[in-house]
PDB file of N, CA and C in Angstrom:
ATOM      1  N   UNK A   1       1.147   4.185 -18.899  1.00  0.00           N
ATOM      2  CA  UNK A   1       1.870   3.741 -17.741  1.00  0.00           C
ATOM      3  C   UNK A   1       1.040   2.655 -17.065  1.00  0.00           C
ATOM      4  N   UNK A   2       1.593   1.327 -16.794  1.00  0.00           N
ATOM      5  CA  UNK A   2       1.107   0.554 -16.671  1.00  0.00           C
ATOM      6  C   UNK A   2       0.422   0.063 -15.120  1.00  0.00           C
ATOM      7  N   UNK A   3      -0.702   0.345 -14.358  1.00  0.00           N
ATOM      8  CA  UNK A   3      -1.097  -0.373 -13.077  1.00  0.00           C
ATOM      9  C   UNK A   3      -0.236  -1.624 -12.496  1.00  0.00           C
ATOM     10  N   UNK A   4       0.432  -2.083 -11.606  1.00  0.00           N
ATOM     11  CA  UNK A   4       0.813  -3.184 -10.984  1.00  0.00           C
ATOM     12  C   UNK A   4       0.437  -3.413  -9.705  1.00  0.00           C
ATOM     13  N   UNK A   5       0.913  -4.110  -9.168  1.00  0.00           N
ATOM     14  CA  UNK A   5       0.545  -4.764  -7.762  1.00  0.00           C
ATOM     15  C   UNK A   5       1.842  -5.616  -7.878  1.00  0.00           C
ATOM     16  N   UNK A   6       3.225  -5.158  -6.690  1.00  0.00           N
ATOM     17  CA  UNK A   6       4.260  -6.174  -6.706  1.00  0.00           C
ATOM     18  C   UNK A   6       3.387  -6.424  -5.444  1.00  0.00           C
ATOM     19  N   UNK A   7       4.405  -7.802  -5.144  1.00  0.00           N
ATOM     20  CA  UNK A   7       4.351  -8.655  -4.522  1.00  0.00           C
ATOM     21  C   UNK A   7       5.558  -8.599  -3.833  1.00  0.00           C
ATOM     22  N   UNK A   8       6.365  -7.814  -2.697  1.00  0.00           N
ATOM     23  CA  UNK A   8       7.218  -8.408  -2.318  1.00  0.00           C
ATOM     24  C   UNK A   8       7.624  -9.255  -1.199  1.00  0.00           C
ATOM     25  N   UNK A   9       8.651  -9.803  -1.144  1.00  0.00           N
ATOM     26  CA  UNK A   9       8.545 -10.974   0.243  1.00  0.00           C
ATOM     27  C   UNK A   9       8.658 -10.125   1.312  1.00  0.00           C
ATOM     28  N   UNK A  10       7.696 -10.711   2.681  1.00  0.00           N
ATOM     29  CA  UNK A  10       7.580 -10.491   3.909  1.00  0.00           C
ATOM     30  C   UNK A  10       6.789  -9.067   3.840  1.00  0.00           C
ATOM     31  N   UNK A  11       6.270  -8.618   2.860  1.00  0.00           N
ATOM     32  CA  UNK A  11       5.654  -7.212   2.981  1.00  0.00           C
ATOM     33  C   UNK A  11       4.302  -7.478   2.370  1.00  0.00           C
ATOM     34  N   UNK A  12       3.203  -6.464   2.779  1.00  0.00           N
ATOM     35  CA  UNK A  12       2.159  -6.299   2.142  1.00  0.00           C
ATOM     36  C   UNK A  12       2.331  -5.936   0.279  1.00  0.00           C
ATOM     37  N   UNK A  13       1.130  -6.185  -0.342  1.00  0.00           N
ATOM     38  CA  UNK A  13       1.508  -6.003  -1.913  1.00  0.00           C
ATOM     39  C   UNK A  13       1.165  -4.574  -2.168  1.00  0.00           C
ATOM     40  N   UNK A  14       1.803  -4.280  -2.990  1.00  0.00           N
ATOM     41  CA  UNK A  14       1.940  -2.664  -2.888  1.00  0.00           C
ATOM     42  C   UNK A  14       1.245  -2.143  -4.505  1.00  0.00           C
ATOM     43  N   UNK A  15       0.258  -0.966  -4.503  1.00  0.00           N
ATOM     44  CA  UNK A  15      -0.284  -0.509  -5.789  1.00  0.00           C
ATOM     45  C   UNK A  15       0.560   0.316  -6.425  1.00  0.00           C
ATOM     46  N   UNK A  16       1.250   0.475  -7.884  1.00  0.00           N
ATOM     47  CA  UNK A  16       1.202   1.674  -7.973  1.00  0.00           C
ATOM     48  C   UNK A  16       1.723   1.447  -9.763  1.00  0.00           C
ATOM     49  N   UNK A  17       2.278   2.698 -10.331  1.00  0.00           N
ATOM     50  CA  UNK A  17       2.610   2.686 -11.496  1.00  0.00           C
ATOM     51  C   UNK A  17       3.812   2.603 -12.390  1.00  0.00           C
ATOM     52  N   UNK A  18       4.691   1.924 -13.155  1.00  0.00           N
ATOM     53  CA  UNK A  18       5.466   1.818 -13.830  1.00  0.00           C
ATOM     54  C   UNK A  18       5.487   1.965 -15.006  1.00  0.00           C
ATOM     55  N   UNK A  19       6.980   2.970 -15.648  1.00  0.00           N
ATOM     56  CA  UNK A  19       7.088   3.666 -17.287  1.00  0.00           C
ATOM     57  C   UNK A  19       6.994   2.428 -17.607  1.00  0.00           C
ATOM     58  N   UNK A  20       7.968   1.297 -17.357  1.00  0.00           N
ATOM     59  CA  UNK A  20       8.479   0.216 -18.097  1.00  0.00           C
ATOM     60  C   UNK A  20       8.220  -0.615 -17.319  1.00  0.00           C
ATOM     61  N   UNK A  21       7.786  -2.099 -18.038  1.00  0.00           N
ATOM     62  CA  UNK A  21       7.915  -3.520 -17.047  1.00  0.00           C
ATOM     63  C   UNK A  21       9.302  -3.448 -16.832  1.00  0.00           C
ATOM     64  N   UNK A  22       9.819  -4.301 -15.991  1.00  0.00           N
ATOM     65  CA  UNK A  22      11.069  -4.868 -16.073  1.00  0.00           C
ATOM     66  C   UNK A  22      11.715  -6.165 -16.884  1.00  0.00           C
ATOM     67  N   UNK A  23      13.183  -5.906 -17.766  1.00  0.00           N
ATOM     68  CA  UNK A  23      13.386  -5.810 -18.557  1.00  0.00           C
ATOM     69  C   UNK A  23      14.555  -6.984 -17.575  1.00  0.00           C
ATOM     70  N   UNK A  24      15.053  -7.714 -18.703  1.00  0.00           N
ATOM     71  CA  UNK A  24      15.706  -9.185 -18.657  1.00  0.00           C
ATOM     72  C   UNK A  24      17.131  -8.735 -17.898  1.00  0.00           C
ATOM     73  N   UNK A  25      17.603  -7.538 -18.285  1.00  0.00           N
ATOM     74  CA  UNK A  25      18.751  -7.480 -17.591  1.00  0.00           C
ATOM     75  C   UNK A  25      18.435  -7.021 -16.357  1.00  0.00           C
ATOM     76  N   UNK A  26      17.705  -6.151 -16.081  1.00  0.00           N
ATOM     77  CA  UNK A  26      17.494  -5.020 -14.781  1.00  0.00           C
ATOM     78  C   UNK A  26      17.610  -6.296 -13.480  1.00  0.00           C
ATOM     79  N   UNK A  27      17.703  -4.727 -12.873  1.00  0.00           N
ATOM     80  CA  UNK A  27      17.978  -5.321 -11.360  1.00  0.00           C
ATOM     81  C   UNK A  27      17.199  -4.337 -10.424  1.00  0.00           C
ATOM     82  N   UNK A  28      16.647  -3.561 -10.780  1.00  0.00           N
ATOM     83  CA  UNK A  28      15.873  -2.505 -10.108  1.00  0.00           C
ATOM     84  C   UNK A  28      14.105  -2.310 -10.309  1.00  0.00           C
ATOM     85  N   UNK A  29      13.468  -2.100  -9.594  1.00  0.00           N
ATOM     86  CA  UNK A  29      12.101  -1.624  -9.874  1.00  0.00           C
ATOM     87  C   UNK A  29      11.762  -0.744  -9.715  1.00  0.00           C
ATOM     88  N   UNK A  30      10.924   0.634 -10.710  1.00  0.00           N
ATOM     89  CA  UNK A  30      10.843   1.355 -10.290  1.00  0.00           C
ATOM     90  C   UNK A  30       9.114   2.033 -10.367  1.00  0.00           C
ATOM     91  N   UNK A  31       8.748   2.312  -9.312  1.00  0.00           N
ATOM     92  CA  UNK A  31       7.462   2.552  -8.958  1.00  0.00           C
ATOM     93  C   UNK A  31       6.960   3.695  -8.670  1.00  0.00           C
ATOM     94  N   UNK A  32       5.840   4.257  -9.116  1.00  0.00           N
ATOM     95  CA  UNK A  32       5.362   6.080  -9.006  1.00  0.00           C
ATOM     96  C   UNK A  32       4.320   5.715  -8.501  1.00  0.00           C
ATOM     97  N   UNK A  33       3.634   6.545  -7.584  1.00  0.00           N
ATOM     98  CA  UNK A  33       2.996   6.041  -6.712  1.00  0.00           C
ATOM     99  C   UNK A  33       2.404   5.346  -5.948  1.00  0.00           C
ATOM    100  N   UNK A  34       3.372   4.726  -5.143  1.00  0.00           N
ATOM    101  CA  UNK A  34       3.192   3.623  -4.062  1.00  0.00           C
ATOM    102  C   UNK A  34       2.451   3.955  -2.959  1.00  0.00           C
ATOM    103  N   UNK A  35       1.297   2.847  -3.069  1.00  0.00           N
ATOM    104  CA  UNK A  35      -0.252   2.586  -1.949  1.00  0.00           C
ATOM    105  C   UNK A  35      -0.262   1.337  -1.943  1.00  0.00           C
ATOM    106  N   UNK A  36      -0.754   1.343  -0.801  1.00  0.00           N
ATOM    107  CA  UNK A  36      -1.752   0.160  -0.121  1.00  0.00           C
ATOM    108  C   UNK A  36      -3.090  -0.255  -1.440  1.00  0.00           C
ATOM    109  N   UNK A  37      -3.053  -1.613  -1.448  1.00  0.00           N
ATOM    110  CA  UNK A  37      -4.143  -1.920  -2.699  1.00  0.00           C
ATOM    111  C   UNK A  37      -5.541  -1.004  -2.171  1.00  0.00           C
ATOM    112  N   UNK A  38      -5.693  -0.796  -1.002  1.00  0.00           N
ATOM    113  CA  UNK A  38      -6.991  -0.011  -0.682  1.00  0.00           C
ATOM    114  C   UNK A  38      -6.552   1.408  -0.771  1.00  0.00           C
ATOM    115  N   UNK A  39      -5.442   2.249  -1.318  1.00  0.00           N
ATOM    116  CA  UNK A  39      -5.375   3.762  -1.779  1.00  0.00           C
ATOM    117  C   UNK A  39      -4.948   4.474  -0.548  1.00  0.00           C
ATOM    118  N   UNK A  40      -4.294   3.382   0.822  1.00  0.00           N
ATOM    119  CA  UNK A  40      -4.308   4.685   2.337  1.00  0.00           C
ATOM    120  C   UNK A  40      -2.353   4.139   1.642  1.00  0.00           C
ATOM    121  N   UNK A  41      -1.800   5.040   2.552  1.00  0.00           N
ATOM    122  CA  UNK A  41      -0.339   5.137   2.267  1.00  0.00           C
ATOM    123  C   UNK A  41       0.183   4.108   2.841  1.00  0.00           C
ATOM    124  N   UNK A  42       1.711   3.712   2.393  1.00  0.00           N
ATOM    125  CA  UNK A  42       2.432   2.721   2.984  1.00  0.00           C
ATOM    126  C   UNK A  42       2.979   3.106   4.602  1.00  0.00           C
ATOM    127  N   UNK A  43       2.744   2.227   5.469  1.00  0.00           N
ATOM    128  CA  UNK A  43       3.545   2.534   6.831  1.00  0.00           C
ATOM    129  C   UNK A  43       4.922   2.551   6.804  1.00  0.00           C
ATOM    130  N   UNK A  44       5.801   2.034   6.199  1.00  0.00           N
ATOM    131  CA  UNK A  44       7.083   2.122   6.058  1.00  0.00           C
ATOM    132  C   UNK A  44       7.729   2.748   4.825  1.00  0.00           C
ATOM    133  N   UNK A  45       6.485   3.735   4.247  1.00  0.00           N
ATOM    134  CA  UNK A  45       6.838   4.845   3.255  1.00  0.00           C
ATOM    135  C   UNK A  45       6.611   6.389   3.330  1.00  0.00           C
ATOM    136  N   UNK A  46       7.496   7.516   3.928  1.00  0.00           N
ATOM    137  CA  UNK A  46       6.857   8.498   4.259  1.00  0.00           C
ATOM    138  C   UNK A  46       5.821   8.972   3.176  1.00  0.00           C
ATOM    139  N   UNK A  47       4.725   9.554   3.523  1.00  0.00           N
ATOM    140  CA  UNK A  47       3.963   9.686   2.725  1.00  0.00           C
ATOM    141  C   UNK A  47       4.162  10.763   1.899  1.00  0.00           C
ATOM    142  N   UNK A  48       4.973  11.761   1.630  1.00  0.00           N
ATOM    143  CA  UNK A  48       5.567  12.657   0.914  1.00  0.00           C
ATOM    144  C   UNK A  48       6.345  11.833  -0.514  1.00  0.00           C
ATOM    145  N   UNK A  49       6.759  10.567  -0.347  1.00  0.00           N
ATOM    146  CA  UNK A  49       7.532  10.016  -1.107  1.00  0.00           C
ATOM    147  C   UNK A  49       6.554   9.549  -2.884  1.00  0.00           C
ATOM    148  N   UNK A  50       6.853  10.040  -3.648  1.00  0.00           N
ATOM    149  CA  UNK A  50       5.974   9.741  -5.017  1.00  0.00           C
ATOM    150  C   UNK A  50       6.700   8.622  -5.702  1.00  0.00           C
ATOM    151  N   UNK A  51       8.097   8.069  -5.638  1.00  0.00           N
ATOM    152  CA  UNK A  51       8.881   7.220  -6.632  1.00  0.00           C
ATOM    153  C   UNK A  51       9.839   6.203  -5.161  1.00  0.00           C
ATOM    154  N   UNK A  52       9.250   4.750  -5.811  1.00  0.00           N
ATOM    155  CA  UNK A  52      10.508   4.225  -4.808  1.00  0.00           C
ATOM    156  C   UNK A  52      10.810   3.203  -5.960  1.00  0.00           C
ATOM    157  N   UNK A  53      12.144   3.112  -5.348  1.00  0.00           N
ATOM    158  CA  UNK A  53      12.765   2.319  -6.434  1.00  0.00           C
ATOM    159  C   UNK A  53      13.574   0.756  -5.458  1.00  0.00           C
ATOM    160  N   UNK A  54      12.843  -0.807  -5.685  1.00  0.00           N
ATOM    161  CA  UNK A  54      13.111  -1.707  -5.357  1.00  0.00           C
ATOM    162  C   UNK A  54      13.961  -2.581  -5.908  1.00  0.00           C
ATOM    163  N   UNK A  55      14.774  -3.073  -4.917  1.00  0.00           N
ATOM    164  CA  UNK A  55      15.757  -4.090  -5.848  1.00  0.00           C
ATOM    165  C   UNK A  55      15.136  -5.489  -6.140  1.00  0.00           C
ATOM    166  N   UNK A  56      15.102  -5.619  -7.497  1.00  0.00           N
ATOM    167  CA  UNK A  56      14.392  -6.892  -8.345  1.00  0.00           C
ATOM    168  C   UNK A  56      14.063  -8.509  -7.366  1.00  0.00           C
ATOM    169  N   UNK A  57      15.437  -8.260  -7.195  1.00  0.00           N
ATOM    170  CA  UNK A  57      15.702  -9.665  -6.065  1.00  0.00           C
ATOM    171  C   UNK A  57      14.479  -9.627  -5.093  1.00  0.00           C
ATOM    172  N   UNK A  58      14.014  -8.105  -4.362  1.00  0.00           N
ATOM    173  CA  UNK A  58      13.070  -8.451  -3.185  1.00  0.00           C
ATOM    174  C   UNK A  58      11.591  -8.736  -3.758  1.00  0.00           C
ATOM    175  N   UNK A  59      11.340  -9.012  -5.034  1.00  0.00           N
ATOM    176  CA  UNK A  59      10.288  -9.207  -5.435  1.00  0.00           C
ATOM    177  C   UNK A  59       9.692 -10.485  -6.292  1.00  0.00           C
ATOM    178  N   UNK A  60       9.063 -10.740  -5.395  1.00  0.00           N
ATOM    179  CA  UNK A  60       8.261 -12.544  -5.464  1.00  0.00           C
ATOM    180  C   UNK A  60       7.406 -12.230  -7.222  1.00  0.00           C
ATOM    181  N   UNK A  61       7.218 -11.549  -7.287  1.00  0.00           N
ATOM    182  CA  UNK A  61       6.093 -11.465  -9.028  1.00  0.00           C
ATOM    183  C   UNK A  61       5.457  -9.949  -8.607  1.00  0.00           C
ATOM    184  N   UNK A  62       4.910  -9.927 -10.442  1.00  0.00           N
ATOM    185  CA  UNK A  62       4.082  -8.663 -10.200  1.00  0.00           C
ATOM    186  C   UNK A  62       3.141  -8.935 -11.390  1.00  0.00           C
ATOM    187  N   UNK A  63       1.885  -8.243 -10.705  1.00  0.00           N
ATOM    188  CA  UNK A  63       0.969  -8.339 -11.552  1.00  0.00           C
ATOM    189  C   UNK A  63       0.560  -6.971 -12.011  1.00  0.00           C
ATOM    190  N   UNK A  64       0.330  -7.286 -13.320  1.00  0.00           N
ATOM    191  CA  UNK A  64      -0.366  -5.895 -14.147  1.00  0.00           C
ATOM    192  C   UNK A  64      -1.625  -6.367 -14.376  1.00  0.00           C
ATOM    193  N   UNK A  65      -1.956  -4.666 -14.182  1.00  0.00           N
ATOM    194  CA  UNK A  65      -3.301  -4.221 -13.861  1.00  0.00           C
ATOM    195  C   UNK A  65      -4.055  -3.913 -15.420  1.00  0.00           C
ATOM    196  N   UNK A  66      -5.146  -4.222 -16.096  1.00  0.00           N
ATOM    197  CA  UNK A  66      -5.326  -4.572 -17.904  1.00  0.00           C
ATOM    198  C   UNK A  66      -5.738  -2.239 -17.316  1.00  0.00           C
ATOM    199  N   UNK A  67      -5.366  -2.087 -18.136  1.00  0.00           N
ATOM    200  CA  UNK A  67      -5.857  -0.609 -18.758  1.00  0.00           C
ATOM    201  C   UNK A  67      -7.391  -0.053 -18.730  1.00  0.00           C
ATOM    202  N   UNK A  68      -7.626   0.929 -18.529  1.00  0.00           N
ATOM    203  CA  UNK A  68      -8.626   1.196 -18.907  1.00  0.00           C
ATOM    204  C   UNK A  68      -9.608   1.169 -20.305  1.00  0.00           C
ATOM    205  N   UNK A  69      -8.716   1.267 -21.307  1.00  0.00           N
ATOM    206  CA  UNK A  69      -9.058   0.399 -22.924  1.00  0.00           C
ATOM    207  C   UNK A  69      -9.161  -0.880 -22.620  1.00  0.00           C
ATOM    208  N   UNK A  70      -8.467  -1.751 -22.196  1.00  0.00           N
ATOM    209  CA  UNK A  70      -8.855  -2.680 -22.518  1.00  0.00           C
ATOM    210  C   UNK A  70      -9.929  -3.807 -21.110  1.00  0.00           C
ATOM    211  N   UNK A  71     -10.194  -3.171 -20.262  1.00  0.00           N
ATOM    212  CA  UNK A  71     -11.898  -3.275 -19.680  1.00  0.00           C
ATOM    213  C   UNK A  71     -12.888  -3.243 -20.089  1.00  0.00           C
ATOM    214  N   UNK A  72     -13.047  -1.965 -21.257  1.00  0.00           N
ATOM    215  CA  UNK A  72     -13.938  -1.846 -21.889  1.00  0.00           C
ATOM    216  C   UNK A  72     -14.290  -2.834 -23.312  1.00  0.00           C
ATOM    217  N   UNK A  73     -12.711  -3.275 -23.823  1.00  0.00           N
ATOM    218  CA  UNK A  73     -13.530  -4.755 -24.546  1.00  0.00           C
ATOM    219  C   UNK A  73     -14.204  -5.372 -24.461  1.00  0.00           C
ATOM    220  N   UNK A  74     -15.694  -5.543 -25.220  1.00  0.00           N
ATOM    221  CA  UNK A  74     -16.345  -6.451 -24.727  1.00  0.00           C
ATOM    222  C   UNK A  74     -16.159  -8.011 -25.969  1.00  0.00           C
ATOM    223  N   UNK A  75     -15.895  -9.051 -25.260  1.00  0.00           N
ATOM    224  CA  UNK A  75     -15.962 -10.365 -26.066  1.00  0.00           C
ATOM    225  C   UNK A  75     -16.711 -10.883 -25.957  1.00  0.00           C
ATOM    226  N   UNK A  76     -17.025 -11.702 -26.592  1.00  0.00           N
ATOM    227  CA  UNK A  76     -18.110 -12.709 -26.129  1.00  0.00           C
ATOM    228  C   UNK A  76     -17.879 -14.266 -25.624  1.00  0.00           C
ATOM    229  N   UNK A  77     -18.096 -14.680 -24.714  1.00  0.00           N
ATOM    230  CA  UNK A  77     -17.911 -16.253 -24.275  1.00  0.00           C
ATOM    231  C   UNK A  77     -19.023 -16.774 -23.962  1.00  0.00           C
ATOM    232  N   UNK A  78     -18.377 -18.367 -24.168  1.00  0.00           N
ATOM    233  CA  UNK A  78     -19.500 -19.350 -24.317  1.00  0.00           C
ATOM    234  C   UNK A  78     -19.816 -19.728 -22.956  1.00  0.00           C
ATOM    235  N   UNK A  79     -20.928 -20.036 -21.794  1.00  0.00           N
ATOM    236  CA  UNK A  79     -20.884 -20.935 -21.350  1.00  0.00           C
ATOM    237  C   UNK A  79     -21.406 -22.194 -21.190  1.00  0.00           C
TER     238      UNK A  79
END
Protein backbone atom coordinates (compact mmCIF):
# COMPACT_ATOMS: atom_id res chain seq x y z
CA UNK A 1 0.00 0.00 0.00
CA UNK A 2 1.44 2.86 -1.27
CA UNK A 3 2.61 6.29 1.08
CA UNK A 4 1.23 9.64 -0.59
CA UNK A 5 1.01 13.14 0.22
CA UNK A 6 -2.13 14.76 -1.89
CA UNK A 7 -2.03 18.01 -2.44
CA UNK A 8 -5.34 19.49 -2.37
CA UNK A 9 -6.43 23.06 -3.35
CA UNK A 10 -6.87 25.62 -0.54
CA UNK A 11 -5.99 22.88 2.11
CA UNK A 12 -2.95 21.74 3.89
CA UNK A 13 -1.22 18.43 2.15
CA UNK A 14 -2.44 15.55 3.73
CA UNK A 15 -0.31 11.99 4.65
CA UNK A 16 -1.71 8.89 4.27
CA UNK A 17 -2.22 5.48 2.38
CA UNK A 18 -3.74 4.16 -0.83
CA UNK A 19 -4.75 0.27 -2.20
CA UNK A 20 -4.55 1.79 -5.68
CA UNK A 21 -3.10 4.98 -7.44
CA UNK A 22 -5.74 6.51 -9.29
CA UNK A 23 -6.71 5.12 -12.38
CA UNK A 24 -7.58 7.12 -15.85
CA UNK A 25 -11.20 6.79 -15.47
CA UNK A 26 -11.79 7.44 -11.63
CA UNK A 27 -13.17 10.27 -10.17
CA UNK A 28 -12.65 9.51 -6.55
CA UNK A 29 -9.67 9.23 -4.08
CA UNK A 30 -9.44 7.05 -1.66
CA UNK A 31 -7.26 7.41 1.46
CA UNK A 32 -6.59 5.20 4.85
CA UNK A 33 -5.18 7.06 7.18
CA UNK A 34 -5.34 10.63 6.88
CA UNK A 35 -2.58 13.01 8.91
CA UNK A 36 -0.98 16.00 8.92
CA UNK A 37 2.64 15.38 7.15
CA UNK A 38 3.90 15.80 10.90
CA UNK A 39 1.51 12.52 12.17
CA UNK A 40 -1.02 15.10 14.60
CA UNK A 41 -4.67 14.66 13.05
CA UNK A 42 -6.53 16.68 10.50
CA UNK A 43 -8.64 19.75 11.98
CA UNK A 44 -11.40 19.32 9.64
CA UNK A 45 -11.25 15.43 10.10
CA UNK A 46 -12.83 13.90 13.18
CA UNK A 47 -10.19 12.03 14.49
CA UNK A 48 -12.07 8.71 14.82
CA UNK A 49 -12.29 8.77 10.96
CA UNK A 50 -9.61 5.95 9.32
CA UNK A 51 -10.83 6.23 5.34
CA UNK A 52 -11.82 9.49 3.52
CA UNK A 53 -12.67 9.38 0.26
CA UNK A 54 -11.93 12.75 -2.10
CA UNK A 55 -13.31 13.82 -5.24
CA UNK A 56 -10.38 13.69 -7.95
CA UNK A 57 -11.29 17.17 -9.21
CA UNK A 58 -10.26 18.70 -5.57
CA UNK A 59 -6.84 17.51 -6.06
CA UNK A 60 -3.89 19.65 -7.46
CA UNK A 61 -1.23 16.26 -7.69
CA UNK A 62 -0.04 13.63 -5.47
CA UNK A 63 3.02 12.45 -4.56
CA UNK A 64 4.17 8.93 -3.68
CA UNK A 65 6.12 8.17 -1.01
CA UNK A 66 9.28 5.31 -2.56
CA UNK A 67 8.66 2.16 -0.04
CA UNK A 68 10.55 0.97 2.41
CA UNK A 69 12.44 -1.63 -0.17
CA UNK A 70 13.19 0.63 -2.18
CA UNK A 71 15.22 3.28 0.37
CA UNK A 72 17.22 0.72 1.08
CA UNK A 73 18.67 0.49 -2.60
CA UNK A 74 21.81 1.49 -2.58
CA UNK A 75 23.22 2.92 -6.22
CA UNK A 76 25.95 4.41 -6.90
CA UNK A 77 26.41 8.08 -8.43
CA UNK A 78 28.89 10.05 -9.87
CA UNK A 79 29.75 13.38 -8.70
Amino acid sequence: MPSVILHISNEDPVLGEMEDLPGITDNIVIVRNPRRRDGKDLPHIDPNVTTVIWPLIRINFIEVLPSAEEEEIITHVRE
